[in-house]
C-alpha atoms as a PDB file:
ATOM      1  CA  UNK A   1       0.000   0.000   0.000  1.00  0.00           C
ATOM      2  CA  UNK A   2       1.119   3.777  -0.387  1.00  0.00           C
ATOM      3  CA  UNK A   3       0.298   5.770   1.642  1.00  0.00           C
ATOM      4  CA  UNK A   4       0.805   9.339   2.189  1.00  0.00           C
ATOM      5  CA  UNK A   5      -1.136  10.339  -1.656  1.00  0.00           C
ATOM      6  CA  UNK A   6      -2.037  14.104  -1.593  1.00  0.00           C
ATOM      7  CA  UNK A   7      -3.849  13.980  -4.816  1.00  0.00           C
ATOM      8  CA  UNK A   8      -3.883  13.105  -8.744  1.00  0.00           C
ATOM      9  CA  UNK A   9      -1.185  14.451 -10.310  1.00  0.00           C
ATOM     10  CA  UNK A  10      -2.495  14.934 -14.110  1.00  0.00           C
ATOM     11  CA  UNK A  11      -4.075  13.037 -16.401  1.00  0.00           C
ATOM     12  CA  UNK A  12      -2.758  11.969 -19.891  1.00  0.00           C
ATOM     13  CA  UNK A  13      -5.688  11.924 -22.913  1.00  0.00           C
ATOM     14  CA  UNK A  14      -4.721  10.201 -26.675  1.00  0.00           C
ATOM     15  CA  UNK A  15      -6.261  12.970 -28.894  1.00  0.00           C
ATOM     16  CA  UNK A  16      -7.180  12.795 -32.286  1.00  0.00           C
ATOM     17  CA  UNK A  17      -5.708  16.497 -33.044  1.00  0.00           C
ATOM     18  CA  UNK A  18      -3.443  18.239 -30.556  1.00  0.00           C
ATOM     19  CA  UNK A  19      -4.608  21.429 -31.941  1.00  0.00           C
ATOM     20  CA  UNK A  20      -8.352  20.828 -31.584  1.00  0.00           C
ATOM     21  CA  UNK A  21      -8.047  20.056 -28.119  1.00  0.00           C
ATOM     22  CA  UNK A  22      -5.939  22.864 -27.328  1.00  0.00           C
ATOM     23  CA  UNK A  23      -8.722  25.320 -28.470  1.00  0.00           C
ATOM     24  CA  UNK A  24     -11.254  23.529 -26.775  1.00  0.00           C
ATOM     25  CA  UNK A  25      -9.460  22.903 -23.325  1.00  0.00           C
ATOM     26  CA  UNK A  26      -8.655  27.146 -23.497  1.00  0.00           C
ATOM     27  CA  UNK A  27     -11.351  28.602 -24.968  1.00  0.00           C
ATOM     28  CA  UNK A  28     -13.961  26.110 -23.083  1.00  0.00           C
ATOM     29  CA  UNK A  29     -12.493  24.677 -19.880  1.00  0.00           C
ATOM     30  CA  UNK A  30     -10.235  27.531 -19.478  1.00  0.00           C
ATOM     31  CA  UNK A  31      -6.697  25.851 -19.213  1.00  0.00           C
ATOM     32  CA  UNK A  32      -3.399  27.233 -19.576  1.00  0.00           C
ATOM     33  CA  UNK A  33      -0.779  26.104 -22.521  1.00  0.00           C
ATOM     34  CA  UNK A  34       2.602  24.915 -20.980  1.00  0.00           C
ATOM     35  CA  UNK A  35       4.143  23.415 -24.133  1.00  0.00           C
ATOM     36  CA  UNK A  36       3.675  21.839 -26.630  1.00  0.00           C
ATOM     37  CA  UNK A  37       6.530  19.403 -28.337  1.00  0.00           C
ATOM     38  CA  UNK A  38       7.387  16.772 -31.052  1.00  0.00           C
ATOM     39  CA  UNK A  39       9.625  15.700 -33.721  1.00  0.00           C
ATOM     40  CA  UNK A  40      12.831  15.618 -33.173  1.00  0.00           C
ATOM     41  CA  UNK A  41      11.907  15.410 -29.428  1.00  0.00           C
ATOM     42  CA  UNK A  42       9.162  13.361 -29.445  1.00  0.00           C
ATOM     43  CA  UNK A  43       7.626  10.802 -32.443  1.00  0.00           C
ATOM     44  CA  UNK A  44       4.140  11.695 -31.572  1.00  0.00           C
ATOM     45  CA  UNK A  45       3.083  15.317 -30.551  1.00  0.00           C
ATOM     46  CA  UNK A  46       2.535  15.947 -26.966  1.00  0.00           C
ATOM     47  CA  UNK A  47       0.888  18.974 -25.159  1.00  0.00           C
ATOM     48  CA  UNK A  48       1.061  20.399 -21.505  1.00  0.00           C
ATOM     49  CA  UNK A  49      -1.659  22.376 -19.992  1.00  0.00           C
ATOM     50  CA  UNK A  50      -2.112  23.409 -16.839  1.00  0.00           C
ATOM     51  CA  UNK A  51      -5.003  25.091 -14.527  1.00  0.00           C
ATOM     52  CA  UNK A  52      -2.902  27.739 -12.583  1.00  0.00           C
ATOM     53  CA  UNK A  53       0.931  27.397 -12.229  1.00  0.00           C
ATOM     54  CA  UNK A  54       1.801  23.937 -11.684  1.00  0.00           C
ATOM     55  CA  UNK A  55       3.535  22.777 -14.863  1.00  0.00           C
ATOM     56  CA  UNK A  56       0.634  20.441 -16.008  1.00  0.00           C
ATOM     57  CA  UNK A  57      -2.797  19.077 -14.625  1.00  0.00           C
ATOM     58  CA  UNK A  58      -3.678  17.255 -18.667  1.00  0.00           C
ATOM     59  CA  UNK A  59      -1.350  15.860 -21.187  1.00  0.00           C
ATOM     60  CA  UNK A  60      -2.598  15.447 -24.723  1.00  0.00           C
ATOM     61  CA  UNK A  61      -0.345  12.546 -26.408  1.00  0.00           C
ATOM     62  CA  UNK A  62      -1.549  13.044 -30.281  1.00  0.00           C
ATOM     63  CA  UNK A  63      -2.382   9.717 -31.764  1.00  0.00           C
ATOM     64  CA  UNK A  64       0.489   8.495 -34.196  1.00  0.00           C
ATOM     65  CA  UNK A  65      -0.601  10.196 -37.940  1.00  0.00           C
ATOM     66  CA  UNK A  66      -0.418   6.982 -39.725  1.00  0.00           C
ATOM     67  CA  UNK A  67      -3.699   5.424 -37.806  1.00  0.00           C
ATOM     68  CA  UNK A  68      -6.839   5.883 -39.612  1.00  0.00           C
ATOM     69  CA  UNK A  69      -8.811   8.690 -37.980  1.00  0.00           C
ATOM     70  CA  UNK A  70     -12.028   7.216 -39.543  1.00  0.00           C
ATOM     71  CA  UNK A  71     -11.894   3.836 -37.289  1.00  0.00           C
ATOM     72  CA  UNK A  72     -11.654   5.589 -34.056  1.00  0.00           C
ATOM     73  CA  UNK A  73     -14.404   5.651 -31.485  1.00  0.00           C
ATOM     74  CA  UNK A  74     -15.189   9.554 -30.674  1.00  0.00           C
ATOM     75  CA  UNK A  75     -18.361   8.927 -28.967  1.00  0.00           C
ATOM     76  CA  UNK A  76     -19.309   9.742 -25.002  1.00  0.00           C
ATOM     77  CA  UNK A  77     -16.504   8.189 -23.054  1.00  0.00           C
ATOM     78  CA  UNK A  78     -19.327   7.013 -20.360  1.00  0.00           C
ATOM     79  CA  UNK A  79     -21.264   4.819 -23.112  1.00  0.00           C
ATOM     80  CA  UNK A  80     -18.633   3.372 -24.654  1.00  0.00           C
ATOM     81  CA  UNK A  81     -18.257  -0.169 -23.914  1.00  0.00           C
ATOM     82  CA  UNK A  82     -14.844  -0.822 -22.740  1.00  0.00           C
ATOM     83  CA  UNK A  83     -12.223  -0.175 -20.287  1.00  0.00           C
ATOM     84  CA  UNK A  84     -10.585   3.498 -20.330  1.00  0.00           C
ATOM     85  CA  UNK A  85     -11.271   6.946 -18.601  1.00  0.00           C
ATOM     86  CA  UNK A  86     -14.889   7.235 -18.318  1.00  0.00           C
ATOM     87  CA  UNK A  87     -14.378  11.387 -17.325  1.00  0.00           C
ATOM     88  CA  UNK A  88     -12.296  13.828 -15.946  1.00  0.00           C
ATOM     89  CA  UNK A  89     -13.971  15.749 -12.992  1.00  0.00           C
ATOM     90  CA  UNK A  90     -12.596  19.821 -12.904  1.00  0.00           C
ATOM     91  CA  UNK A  91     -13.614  21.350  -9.011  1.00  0.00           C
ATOM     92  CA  UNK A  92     -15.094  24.355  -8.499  1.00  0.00           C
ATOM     93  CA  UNK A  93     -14.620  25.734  -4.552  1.00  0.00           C
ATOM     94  CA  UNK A  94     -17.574  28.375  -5.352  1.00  0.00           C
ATOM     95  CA  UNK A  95     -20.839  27.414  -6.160  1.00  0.00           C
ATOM     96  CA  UNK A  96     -20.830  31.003  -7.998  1.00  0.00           C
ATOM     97  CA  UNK A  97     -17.695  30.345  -9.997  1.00  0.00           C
ATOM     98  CA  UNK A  98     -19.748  26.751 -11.197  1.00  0.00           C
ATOM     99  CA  UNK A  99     -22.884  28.471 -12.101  1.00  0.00           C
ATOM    100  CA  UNK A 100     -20.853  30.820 -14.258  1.00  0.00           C
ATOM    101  CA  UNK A 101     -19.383  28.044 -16.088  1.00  0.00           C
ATOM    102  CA  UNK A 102     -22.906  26.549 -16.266  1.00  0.00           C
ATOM    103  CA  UNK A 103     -23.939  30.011 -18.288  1.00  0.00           C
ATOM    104  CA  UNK A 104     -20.518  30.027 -20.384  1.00  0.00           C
ATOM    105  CA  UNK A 105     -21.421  26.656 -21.819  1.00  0.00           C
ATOM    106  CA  UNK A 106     -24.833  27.284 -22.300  1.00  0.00           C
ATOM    107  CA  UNK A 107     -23.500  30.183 -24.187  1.00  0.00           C
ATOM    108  CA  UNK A 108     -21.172  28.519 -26.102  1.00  0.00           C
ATOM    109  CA  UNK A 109     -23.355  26.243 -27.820  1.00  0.00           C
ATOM    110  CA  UNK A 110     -21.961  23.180 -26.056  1.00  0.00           C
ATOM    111  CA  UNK A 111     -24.206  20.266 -25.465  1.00  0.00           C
ATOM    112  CA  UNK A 112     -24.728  19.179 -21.779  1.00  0.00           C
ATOM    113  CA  UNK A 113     -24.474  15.262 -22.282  1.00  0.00           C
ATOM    114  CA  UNK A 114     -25.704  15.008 -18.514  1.00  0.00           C
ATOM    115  CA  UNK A 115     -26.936  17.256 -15.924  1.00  0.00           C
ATOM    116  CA  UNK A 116     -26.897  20.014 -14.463  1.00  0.00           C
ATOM    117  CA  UNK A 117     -28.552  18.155 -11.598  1.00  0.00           C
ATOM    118  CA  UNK A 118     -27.391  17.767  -7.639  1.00  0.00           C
ATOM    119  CA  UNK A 119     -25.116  14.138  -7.044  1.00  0.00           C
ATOM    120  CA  UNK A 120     -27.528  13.104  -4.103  1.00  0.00           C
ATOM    121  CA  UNK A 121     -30.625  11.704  -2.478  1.00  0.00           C
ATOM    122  CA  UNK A 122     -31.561  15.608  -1.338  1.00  0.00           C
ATOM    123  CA  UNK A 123     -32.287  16.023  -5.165  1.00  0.00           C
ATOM    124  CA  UNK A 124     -34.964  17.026  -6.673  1.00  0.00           C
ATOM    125  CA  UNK A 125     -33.541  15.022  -9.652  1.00  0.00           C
ATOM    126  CA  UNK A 126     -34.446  11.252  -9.856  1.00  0.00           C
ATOM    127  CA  UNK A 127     -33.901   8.899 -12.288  1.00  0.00           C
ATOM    128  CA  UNK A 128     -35.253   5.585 -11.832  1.00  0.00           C
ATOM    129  CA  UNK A 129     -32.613   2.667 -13.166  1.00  0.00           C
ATOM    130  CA  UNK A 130     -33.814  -0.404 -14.512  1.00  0.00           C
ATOM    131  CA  UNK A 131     -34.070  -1.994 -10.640  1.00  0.00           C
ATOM    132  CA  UNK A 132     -36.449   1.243  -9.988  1.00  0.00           C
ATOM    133  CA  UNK A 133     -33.983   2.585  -7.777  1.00  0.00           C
ATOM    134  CA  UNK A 134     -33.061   6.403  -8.108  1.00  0.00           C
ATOM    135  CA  UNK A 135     -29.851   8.145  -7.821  1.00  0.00           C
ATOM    136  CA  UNK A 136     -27.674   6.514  -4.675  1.00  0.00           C
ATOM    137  CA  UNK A 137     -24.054   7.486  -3.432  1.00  0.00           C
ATOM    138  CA  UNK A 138     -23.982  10.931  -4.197  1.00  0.00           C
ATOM    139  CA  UNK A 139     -21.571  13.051  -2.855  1.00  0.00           C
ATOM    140  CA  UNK A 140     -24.181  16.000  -2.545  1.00  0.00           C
ATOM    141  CA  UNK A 141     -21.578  18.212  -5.089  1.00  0.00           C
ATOM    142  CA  UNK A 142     -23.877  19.915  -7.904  1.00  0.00           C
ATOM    143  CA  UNK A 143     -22.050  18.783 -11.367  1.00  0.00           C
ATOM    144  CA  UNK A 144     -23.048  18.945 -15.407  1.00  0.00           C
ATOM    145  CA  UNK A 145     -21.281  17.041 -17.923  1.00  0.00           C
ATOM    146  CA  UNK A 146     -20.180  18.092 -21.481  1.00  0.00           C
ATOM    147  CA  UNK A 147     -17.683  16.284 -23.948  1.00  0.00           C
ATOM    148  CA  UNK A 148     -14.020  17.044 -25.435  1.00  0.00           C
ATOM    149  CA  UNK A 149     -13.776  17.049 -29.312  1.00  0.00           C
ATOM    150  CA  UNK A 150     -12.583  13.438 -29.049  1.00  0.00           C
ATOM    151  CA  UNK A 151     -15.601  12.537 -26.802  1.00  0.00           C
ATOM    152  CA  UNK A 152     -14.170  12.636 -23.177  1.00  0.00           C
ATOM    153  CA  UNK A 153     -16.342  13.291 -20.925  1.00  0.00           C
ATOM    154  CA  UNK A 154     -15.608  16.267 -18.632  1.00  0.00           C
ATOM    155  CA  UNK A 155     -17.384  16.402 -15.077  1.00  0.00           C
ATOM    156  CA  UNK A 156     -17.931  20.162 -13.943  1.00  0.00           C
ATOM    157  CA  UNK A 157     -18.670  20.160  -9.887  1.00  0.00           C
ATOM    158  CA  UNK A 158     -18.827  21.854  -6.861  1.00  0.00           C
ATOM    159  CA  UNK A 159     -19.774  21.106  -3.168  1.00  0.00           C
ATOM    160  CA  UNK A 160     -18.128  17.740  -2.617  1.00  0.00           C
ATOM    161  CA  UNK A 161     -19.052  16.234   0.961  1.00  0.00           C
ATOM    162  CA  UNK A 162     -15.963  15.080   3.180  1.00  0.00           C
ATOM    163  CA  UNK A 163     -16.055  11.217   4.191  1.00  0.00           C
ATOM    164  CA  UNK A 164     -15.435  11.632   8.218  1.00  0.00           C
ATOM    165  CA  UNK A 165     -17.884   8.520   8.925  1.00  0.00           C
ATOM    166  CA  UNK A 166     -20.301   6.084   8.224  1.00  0.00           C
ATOM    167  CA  UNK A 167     -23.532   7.941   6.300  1.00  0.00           C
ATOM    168  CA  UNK A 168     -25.693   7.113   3.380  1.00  0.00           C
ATOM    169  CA  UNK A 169     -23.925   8.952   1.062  1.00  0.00           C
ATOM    170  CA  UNK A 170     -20.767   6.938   2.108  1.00  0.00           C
ATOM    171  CA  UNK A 171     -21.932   3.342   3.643  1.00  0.00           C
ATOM    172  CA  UNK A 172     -18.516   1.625   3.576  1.00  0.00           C
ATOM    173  CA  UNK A 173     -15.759   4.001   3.701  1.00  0.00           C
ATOM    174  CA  UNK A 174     -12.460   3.468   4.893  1.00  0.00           C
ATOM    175  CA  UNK A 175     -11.372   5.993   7.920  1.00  0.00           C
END
């Protein structure tokens, strides 16, 4: 076991077009360009981008050129049906700072895939699964979900409960 984990470093996303992504993680999500680097250095492109000044929270690693763009899967990362990264979560410590990102997408044009809605049984939000049970193990945080150019699914969220016990919102957790 290790132990002694402050957090998740960064993530690392293939990408279909380095450039495409770069646009969309600025201009939408609101990230910071760190560099950006391939041949001689690197076969395949690669791109750093940051949220404030750490040197990199995302790396894009631009599929090789010679795979067929046409045979890749680009759909929502949640319904695809096989093992990956289902979505990327971004934290908001302001409930104001989330609803203004709410209104940006909205603006933009970007379609929510999911949400917004409240992670929670306080809802007002439920959505019956096939077992007729409603939304369970919800954090309480208030999230909306929209997708990358290559079809990653980015979490937007605020308001994320602390695990100091036993509750329903957290029925086995490890303290």
């Amino acid at each position: 076991m290790m132990n002694g984990i402050s957090g998740v470093g960064h993530v690392g996303i293939a990408v279909t077009n380095i450039e495409k992504s770069l646009e969309f993680y600025r201009d939408v999500v609101g990230l910071k360009l760190t560099g950006l680097w391939g041949k001689p250095y690197r076969k395949n492109r690669q791109c750093f981008v940051r949220i404030d000044n750490m040197h990199h929270n995302i790396v894009f690693f631009e599929i090789d050129e010679t795979v067929d763009r046409a045979g890749l899967d680009t759909t929502d990362t949640a319904k695809r049906q096989k093992p990956g990264l289902h979505h990327i979560a971004f934290e908001f410590p302001e409930r104001e700072d989330w609803l203004l990102a709410l209104e940006s997408v909205k603006a933009k044009g970007i379609p929510f895939v999911s949400g917004p809605y409240v992670h929670g049984h306080e809802a007002d939000y439920y959505e019956a699964d096939d077992n007729g049970m409603g939304f369970v193990g919800g954090s309480g945080s208030h999230a909306f979900y929209i997708c990358d150019p290559d079809g990653n699914r980015l979490e937007f969220y605020c308001w994320m409960m602390k695990v100091t016990q036993k509750s329903i919102a957290a029925p086995n957790p490890d303290l």
